[in-house]
Protein backbone atom coordinates (compact mmCIF):
# COMPACT_ATOMS: atom_id res chain seq x y z
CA UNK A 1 -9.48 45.50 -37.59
CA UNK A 2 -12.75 43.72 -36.52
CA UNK A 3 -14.31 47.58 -36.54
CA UNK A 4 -14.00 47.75 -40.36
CA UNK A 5 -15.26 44.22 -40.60
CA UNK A 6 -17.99 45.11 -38.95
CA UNK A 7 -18.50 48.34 -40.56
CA UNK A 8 -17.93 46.36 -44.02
CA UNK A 9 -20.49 43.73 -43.07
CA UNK A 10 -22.99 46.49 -41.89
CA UNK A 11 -22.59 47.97 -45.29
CA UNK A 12 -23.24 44.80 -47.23
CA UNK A 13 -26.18 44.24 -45.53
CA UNK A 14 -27.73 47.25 -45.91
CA UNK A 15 -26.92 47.88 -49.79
CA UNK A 16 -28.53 44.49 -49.92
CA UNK A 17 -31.46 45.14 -48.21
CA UNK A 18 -32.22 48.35 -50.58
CA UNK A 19 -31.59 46.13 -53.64
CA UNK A 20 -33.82 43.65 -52.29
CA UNK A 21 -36.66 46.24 -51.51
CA UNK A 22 -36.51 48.13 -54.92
CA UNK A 23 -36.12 44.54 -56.86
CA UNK A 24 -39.49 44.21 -54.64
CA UNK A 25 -41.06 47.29 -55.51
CA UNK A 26 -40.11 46.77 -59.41
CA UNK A 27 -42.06 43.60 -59.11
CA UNK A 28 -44.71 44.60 -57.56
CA UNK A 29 -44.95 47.99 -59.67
CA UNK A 30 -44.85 45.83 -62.59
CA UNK A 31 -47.84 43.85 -61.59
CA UNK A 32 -49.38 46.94 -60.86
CA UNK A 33 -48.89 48.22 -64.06
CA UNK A 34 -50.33 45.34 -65.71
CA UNK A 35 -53.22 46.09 -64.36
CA UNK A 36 -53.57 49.84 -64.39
CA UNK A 37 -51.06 52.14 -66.89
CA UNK A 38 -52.03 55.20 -66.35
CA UNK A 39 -51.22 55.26 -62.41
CA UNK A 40 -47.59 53.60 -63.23
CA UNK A 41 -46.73 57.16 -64.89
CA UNK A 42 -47.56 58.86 -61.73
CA UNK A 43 -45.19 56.62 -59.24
CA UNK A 44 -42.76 56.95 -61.84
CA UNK A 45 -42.90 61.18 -60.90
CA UNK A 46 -42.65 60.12 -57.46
């Protein structure tokens, strides 16, 4: 029992950690695309 709640907590922390780092990147890639457009098509390719 306290191996799934560990496994559970592990997971919760690590789908929020990606959601925090893209919400990041979004924010900073808007900022950055404020500034320059025609770049913001290329990281959208990659």
């Amino acid at each position: 029992m306290i191996k799934i709640l560990k496994l559970f907590f592990h997971h919760l922390c690590y789908s929020f950690l990606i959601t925090f780092t893209i919400d990041l990147l979004m924010q900073i890639e808007t900022k950055f695309m404020k500034k320059q457009k025609k770049q913001y098509t290329i990281y959208i390719l990659f």
